[in-house]
Structures are given as structure tokens and as C-alpha cells.
N, C-alpha and C. Protein backbone atom coordinates (compact mmCIF):
# COMPACT_ATOMS: atom_id res chain seq x y z
N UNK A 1 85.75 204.82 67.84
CA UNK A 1 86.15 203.45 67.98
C UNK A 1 87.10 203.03 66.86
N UNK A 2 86.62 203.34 65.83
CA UNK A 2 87.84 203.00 64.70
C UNK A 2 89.05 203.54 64.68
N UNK A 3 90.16 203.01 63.94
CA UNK A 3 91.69 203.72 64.32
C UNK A 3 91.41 204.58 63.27
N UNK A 4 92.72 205.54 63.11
CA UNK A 4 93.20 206.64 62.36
C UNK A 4 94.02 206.08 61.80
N UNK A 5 94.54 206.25 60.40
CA UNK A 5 95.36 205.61 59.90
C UNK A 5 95.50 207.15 58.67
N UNK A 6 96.84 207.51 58.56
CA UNK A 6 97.31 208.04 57.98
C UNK A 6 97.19 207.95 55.90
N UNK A 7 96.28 209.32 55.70
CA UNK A 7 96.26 208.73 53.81
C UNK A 7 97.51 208.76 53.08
N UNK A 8 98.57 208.83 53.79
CA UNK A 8 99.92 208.59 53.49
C UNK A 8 100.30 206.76 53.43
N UNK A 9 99.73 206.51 54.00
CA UNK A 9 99.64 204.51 54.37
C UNK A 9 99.01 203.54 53.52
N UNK A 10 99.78 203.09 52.81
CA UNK A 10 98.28 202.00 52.45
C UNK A 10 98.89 200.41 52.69
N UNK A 11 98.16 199.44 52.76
CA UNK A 11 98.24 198.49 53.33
C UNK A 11 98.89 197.33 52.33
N UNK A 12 100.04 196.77 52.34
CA UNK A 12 100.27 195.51 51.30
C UNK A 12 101.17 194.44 52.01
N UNK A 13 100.98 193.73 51.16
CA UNK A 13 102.05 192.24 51.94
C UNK A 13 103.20 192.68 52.20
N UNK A 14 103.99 191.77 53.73
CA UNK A 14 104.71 192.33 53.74
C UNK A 14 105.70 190.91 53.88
N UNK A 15 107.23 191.95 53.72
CA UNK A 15 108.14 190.39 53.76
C UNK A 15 108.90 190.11 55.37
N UNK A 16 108.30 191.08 56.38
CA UNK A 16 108.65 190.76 57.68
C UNK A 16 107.20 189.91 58.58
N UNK A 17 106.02 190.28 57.76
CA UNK A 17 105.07 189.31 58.37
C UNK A 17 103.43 189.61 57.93
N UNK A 18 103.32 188.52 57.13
CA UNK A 18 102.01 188.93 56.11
C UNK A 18 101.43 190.14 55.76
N UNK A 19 101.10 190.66 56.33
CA UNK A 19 100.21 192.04 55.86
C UNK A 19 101.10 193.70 56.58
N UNK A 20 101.36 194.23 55.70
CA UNK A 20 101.90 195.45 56.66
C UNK A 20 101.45 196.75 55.77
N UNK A 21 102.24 197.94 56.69
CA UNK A 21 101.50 199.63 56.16
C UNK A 21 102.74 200.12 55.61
N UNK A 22 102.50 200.65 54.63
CA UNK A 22 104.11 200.88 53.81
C UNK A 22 103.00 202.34 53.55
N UNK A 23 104.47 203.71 53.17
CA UNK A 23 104.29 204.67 53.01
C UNK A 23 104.12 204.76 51.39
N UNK A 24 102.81 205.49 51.02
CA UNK A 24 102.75 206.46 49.74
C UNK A 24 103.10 207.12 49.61
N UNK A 25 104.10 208.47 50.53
CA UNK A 25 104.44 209.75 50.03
C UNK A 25 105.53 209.69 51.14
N UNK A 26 106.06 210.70 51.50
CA UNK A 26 106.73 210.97 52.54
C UNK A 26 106.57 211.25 53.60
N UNK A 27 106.82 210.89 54.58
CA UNK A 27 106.46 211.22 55.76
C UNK A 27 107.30 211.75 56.52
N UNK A 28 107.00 212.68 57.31
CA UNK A 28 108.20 213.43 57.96
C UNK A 28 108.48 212.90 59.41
N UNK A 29 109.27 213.23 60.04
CA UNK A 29 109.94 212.55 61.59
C UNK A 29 108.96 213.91 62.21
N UNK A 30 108.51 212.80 63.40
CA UNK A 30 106.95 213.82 64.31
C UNK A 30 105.76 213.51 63.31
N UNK A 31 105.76 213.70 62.43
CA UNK A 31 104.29 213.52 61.70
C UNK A 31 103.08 211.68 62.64
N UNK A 32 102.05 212.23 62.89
CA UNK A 32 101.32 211.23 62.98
C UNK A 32 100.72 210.21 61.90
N UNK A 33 101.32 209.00 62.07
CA UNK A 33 100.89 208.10 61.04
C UNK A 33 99.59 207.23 61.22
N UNK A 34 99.46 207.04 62.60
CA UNK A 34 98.19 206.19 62.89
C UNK A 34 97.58 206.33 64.56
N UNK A 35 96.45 206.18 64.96
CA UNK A 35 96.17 206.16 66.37
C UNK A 35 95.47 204.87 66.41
N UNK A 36 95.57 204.40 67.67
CA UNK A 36 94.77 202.57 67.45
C UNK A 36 93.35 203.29 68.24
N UNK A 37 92.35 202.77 67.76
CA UNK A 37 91.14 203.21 68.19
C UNK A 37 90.22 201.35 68.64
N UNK A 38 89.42 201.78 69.45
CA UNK A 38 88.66 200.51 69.91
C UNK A 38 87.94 200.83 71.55
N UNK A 39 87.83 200.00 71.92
CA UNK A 39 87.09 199.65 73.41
C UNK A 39 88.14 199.71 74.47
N UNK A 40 88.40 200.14 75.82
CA UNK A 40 89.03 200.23 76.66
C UNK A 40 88.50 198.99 77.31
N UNK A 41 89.28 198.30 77.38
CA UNK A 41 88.92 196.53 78.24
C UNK A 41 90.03 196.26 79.30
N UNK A 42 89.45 196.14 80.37
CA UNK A 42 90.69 195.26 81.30
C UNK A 42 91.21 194.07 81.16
N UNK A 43 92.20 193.65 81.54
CA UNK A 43 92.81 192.20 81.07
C UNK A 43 91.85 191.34 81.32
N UNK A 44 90.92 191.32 82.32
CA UNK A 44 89.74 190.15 82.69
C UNK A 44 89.16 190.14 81.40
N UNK A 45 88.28 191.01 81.23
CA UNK A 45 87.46 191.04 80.03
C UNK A 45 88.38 191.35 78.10
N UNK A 46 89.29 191.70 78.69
CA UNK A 46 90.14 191.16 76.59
C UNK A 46 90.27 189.34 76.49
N UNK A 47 90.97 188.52 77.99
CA UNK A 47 91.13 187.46 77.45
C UNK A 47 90.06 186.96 77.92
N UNK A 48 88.66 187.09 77.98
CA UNK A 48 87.64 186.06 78.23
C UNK A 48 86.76 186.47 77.04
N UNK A 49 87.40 187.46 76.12
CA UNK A 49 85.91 187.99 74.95
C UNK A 49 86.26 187.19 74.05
N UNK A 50 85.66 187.05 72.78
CA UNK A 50 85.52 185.93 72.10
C UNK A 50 86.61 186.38 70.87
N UNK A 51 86.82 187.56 70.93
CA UNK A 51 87.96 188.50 70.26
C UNK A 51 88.99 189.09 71.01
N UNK A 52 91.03 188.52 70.72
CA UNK A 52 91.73 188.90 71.34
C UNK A 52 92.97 189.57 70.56
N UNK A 53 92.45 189.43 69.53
CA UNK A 53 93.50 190.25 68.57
C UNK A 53 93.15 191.56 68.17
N UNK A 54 94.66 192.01 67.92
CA UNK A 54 94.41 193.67 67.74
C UNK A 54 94.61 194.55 68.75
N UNK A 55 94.79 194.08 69.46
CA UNK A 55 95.10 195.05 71.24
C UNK A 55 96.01 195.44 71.57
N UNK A 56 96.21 196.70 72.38
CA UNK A 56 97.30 197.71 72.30
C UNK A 56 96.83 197.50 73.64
N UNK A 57 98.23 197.44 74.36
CA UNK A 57 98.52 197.66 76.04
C UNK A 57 98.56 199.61 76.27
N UNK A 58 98.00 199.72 77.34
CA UNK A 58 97.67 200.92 77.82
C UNK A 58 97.91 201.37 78.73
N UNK A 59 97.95 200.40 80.00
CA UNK A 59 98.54 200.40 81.27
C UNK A 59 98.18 199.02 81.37
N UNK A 60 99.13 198.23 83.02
CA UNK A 60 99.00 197.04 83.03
C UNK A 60 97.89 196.43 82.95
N UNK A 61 96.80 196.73 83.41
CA UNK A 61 95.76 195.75 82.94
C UNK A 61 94.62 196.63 82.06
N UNK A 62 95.00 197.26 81.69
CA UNK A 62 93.80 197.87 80.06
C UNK A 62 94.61 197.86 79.23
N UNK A 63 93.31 197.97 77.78
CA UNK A 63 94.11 197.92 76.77
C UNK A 63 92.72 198.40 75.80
N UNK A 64 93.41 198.83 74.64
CA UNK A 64 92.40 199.25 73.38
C UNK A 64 92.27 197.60 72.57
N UNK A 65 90.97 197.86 72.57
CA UNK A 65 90.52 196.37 71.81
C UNK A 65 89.51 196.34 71.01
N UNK A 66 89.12 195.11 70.16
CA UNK A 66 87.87 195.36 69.58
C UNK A 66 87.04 194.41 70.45
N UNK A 67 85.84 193.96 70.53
CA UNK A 67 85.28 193.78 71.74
C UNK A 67 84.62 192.27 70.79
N UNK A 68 84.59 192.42 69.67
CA UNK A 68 84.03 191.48 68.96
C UNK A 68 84.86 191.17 67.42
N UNK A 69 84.78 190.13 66.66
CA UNK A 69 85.49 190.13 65.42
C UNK A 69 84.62 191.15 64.27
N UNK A 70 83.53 191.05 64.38
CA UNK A 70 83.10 192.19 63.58
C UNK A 70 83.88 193.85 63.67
N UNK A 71 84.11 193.73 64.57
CA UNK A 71 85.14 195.57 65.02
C UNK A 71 86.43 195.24 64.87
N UNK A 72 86.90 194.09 64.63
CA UNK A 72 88.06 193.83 64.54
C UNK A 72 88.94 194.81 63.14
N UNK A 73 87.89 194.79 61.94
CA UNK A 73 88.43 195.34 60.89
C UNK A 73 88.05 196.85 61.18
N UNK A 74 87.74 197.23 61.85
CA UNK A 74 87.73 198.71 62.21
C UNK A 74 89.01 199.33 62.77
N UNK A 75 89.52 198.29 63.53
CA UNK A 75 90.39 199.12 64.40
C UNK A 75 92.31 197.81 63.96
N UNK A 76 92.04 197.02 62.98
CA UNK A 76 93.12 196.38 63.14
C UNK A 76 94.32 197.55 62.57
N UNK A 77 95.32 197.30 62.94
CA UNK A 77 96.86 198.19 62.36
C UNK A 77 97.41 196.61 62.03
N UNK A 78 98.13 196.83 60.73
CA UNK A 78 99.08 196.18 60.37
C UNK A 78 100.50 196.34 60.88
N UNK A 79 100.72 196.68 62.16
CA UNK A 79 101.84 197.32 62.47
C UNK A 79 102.69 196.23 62.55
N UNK A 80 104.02 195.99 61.95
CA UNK A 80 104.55 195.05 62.32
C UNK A 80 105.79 195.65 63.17
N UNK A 81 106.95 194.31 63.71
CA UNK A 81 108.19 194.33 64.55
C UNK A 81 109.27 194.93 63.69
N UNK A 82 110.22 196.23 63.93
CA UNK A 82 111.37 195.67 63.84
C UNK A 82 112.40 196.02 64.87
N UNK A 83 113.57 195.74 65.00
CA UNK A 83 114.34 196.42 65.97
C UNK A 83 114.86 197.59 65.32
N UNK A 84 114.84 198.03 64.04
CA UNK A 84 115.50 199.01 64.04
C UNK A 84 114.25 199.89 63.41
N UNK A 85 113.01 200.76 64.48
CA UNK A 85 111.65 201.28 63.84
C UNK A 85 112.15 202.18 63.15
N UNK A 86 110.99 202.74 62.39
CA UNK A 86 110.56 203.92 61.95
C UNK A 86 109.53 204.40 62.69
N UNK A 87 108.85 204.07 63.86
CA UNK A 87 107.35 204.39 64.29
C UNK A 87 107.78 204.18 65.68
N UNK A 88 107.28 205.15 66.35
CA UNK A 88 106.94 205.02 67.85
C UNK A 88 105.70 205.81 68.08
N UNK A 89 105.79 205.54 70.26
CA UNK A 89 104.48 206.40 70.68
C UNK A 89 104.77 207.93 71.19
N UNK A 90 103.41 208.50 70.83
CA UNK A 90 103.18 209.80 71.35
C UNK A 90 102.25 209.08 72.80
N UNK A 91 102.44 209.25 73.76
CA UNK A 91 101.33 208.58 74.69
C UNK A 91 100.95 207.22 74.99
N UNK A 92 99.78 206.82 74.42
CA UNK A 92 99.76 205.31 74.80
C UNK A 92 98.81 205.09 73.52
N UNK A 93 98.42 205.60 72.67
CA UNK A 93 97.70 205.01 71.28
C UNK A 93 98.31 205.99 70.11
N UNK A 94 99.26 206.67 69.97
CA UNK A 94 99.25 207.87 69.57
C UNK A 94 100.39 207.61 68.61
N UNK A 95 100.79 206.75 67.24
CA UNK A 95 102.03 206.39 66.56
C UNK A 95 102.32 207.43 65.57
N UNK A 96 103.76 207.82 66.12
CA UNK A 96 104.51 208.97 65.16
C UNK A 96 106.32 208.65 64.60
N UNK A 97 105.65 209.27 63.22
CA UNK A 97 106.93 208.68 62.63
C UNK A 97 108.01 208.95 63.33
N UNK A 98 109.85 208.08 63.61
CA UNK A 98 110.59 208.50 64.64
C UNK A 98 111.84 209.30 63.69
N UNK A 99 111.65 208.80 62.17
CA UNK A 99 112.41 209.94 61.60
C UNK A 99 111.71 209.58 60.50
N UNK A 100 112.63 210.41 59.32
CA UNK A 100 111.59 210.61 57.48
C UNK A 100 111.40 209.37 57.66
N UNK A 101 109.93 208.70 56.61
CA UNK A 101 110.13 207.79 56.04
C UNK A 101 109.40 208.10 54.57
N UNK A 102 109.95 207.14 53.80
CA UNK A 102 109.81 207.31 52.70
C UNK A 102 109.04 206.69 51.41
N UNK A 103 108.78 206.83 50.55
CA UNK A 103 107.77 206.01 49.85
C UNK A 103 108.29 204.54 49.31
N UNK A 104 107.12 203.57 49.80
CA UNK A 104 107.47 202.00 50.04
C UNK A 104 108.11 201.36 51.46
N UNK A 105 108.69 202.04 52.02
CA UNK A 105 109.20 201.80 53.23
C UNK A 105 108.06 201.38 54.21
N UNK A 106 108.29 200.32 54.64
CA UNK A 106 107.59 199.78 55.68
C UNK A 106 107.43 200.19 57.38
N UNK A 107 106.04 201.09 57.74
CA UNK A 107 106.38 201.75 58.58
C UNK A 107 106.44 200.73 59.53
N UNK A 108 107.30 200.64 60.48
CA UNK A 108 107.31 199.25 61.76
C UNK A 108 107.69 199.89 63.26
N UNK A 109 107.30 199.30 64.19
CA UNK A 109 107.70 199.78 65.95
C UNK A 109 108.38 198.91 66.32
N UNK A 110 108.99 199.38 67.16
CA UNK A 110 109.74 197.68 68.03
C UNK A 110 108.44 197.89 69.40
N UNK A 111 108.11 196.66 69.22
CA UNK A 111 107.47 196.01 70.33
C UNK A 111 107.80 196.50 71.96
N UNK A 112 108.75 196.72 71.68
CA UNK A 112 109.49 196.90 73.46
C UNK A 112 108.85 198.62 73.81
N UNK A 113 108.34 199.35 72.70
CA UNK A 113 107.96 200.30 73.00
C UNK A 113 106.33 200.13 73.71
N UNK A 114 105.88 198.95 73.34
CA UNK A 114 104.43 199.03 73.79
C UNK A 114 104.05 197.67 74.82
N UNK A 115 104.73 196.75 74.75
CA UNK A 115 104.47 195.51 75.56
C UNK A 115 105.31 195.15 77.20
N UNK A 116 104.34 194.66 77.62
CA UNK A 116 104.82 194.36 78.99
C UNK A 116 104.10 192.91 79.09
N UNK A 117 104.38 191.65 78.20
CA UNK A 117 103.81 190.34 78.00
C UNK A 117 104.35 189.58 78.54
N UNK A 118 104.12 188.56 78.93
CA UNK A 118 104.67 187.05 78.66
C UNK A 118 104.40 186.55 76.86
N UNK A 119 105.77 186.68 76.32
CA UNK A 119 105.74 186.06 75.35
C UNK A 119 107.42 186.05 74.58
N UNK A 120 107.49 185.26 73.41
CA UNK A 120 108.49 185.70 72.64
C UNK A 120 107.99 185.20 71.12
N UNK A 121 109.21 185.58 69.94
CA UNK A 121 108.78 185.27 69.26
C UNK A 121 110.53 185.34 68.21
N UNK A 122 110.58 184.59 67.04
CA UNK A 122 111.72 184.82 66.41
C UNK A 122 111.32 185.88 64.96
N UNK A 123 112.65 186.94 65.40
CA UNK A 123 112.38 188.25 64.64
C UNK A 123 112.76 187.87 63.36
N UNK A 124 111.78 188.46 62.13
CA UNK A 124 112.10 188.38 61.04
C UNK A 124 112.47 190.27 60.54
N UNK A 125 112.80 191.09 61.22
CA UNK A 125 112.68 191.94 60.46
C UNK A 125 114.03 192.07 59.71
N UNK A 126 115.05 191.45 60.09
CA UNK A 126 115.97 191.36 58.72
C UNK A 126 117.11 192.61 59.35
N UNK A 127 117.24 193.56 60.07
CA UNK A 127 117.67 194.82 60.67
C UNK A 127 119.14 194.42 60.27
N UNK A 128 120.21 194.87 60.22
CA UNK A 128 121.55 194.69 61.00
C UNK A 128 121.11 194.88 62.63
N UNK A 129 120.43 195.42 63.55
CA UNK A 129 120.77 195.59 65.13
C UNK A 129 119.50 194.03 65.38
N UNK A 130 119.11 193.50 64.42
CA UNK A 130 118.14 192.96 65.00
C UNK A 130 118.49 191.77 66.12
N UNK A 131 117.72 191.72 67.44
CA UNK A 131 117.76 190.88 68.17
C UNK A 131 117.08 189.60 68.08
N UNK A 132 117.19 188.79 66.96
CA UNK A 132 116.87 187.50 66.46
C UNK A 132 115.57 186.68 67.39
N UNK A 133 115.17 186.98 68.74
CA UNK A 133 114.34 187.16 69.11
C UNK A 133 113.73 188.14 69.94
N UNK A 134 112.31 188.32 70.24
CA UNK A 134 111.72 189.40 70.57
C UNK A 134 110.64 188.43 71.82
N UNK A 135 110.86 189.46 72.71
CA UNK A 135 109.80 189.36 74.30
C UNK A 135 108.81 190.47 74.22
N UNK A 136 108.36 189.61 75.22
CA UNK A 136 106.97 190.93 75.70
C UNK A 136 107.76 191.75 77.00
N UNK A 137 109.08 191.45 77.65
CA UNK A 137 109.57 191.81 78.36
C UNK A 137 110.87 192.97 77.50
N UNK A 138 111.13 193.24 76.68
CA UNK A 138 112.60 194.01 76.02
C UNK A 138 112.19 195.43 76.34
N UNK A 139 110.89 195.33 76.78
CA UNK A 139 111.21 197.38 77.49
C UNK A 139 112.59 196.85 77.96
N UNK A 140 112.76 196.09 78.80
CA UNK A 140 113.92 196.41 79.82
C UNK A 140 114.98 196.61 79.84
N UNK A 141 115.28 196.25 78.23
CA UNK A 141 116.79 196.43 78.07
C UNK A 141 117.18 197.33 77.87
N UNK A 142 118.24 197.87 78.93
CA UNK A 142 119.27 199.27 78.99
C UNK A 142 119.66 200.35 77.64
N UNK A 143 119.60 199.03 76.70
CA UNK A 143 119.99 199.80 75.46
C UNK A 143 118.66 200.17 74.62
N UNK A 144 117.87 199.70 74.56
CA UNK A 144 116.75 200.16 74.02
C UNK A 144 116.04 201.40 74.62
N UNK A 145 116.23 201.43 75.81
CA UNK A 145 115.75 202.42 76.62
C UNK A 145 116.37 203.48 76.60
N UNK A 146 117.69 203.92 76.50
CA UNK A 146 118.61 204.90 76.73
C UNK A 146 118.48 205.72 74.99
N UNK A 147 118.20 204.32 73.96
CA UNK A 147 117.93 205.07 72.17
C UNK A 147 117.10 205.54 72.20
N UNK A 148 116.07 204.92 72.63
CA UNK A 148 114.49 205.05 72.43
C UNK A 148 113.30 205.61 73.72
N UNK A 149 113.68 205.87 74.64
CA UNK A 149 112.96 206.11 76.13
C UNK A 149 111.83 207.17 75.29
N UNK A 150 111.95 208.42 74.99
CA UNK A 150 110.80 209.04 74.28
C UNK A 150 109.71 208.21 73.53
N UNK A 151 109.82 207.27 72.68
CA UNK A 151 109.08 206.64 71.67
C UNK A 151 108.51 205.91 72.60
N UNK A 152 108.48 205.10 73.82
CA UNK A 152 107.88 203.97 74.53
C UNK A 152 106.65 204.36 75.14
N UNK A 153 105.66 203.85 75.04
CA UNK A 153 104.15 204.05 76.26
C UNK A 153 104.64 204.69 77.49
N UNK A 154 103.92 205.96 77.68
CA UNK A 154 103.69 206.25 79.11
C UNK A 154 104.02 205.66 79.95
N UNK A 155 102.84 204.24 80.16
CA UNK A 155 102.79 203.41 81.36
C UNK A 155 103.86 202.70 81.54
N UNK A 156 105.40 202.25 80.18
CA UNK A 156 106.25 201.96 80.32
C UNK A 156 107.28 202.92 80.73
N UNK A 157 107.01 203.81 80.73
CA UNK A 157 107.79 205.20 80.94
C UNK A 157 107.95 205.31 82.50
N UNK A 158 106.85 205.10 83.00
CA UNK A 158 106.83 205.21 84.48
C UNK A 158 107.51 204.02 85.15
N UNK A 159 107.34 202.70 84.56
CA UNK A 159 108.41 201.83 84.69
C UNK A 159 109.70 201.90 84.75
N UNK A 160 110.38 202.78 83.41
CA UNK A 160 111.72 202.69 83.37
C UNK A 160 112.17 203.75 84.75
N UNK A 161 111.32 204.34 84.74
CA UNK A 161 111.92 205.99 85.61
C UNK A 161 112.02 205.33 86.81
N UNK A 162 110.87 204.41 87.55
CA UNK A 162 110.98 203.26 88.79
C UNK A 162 112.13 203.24 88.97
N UNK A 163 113.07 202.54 88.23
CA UNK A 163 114.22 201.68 88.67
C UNK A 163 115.59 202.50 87.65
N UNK A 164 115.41 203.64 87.45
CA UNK A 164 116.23 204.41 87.02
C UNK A 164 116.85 205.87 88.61
């Protein structure tokens, strides 16, 4: 139930969004940095539990969760946004570095690799490519997909290939 988190990682403030995982040593491109661990919940039961943070989409309606706030600190990742990552997926819980990263560097995903939401939000990660805001919908964009199609969830994978 608890995540994996890499002893290369340790956890400090961050300046793209309170708390993030910055590297102690080096990390190599392919190396596994973290796996999200928790409860397999369907969308019925994540938004009716009394705990909704922390959840990793899995396919459209599951997701890895903690089931209560007590498990919450078991399985939270500090993972934050940027558009230009260092971190993607192996699978659908499975985060591997997408090239070196290096000590202090803030390991981050772009969102579009794991979400299929209704939402947005305004990006602080500071990037030169950054897209000043961020959806739960940017799998879709052509260009993210064509850089990045390896790094994205499975279940988004089968999406892009749909309409490809």
C-alpha cells in the first residue's frame, strides 16, 4: 500500500508549489524514482470517501488512492507540474526518470502524462515551453504527444493510438 520513493529523493519546499522531491545524487535517464502505492478505488468510491487527495488515474474510472487521511502520508508523492519534466510513466504507477537528473533538481511530470480531468490550473513551473495554463485534458495536444507519447499512462496511450 505505501509508495516507493527513491533514497535518491528527499522531500523540501518547493518554488513551483509548496512541498516537492528534489534529487540527492544523480539520477540516471530510465532509473526508477518512485511508484505511487495505495488502494485501487473506482471513481464512485474516491469521490464519496472522506479522503480525495493523492490519487493517481489508472484507467478511466480507477485510480490508486488512500482510502482514508490516516494512509494519506503513506502513499502521498510530492510530485509536482512542469511542462518541461524530468519524470514520466513506466505503465500506470511506475515514475522513471526521462533523462539525468541531478543533485537539487526538482524531479517534476507534466500532468498530461497522467490525467484525463475536468480541471485547469495556472502553471507556475517557470519552463521557457511552459503553457501558462494546465488541463486535465493536455494529453491531447499533438505536440505533447508526438515529444512525449512513451512517458504517458497506458490507459492514455490507448487513447492517443484511438484517434491516431
Amino acid at each position: 500500500m505505501k509508495s516507493y520513493v527513491s533514497e535518491k529523493i528527499e522531500i523540501r519546499d518547493s518554488v513551483i508549489h509548496g512541498k516537492g522531491m528534489f534529487a540527492k545524487q544523480h539520477i540516471k535517464k530510465d532509473e526508477i524514482v518512485f511508484i505511487k502505492g495505495g488502494h485501487i478505488l473506482s471513481r464512485e468510491e474516491l469521490f464519496t470517501s472522506e479522503k480525495i487527495n493523492s490519487y493517481l488515474p489508472i484507467a478511466d474510472n480507477f485510480f490508486i488512492a488512500a482510502c482514508s487521511p490516516d494512509e494519506e502520508e503513506q502513499i502521498k508523492l510530492f510530485n509536482n507540474h512542469s511542462c518541461e519534466p524530468n519524470c514520466g510513466l513506466r505503465g500506470e504507477i511506475t515514475f522513471i526518470a526521462i533523462k539525468d537528473i541531478y543533485p537539487n533538481e526538482e524531479l517534476t511530470c507534466d500532468y498530461a502524462f497522467i490525467d484525463d480531468e475536468d480541471y485547469s490550473f495556472k502553471c507556475n513551473c517557470g519552463s521557457p515551453s511552459c503553457r501558462k495554463v494546465v488541463t486535465g485534458r493536455d494529453w491531447k495536444i499533438p505536440q505533447l504527444q508526438r515529444k512525449y507519447y512513451e512517458y504517458f499512462a497506458e490507459y492514455l496511450k490507448k487513447k492517443i493510438d484511438a484517434v491516431m
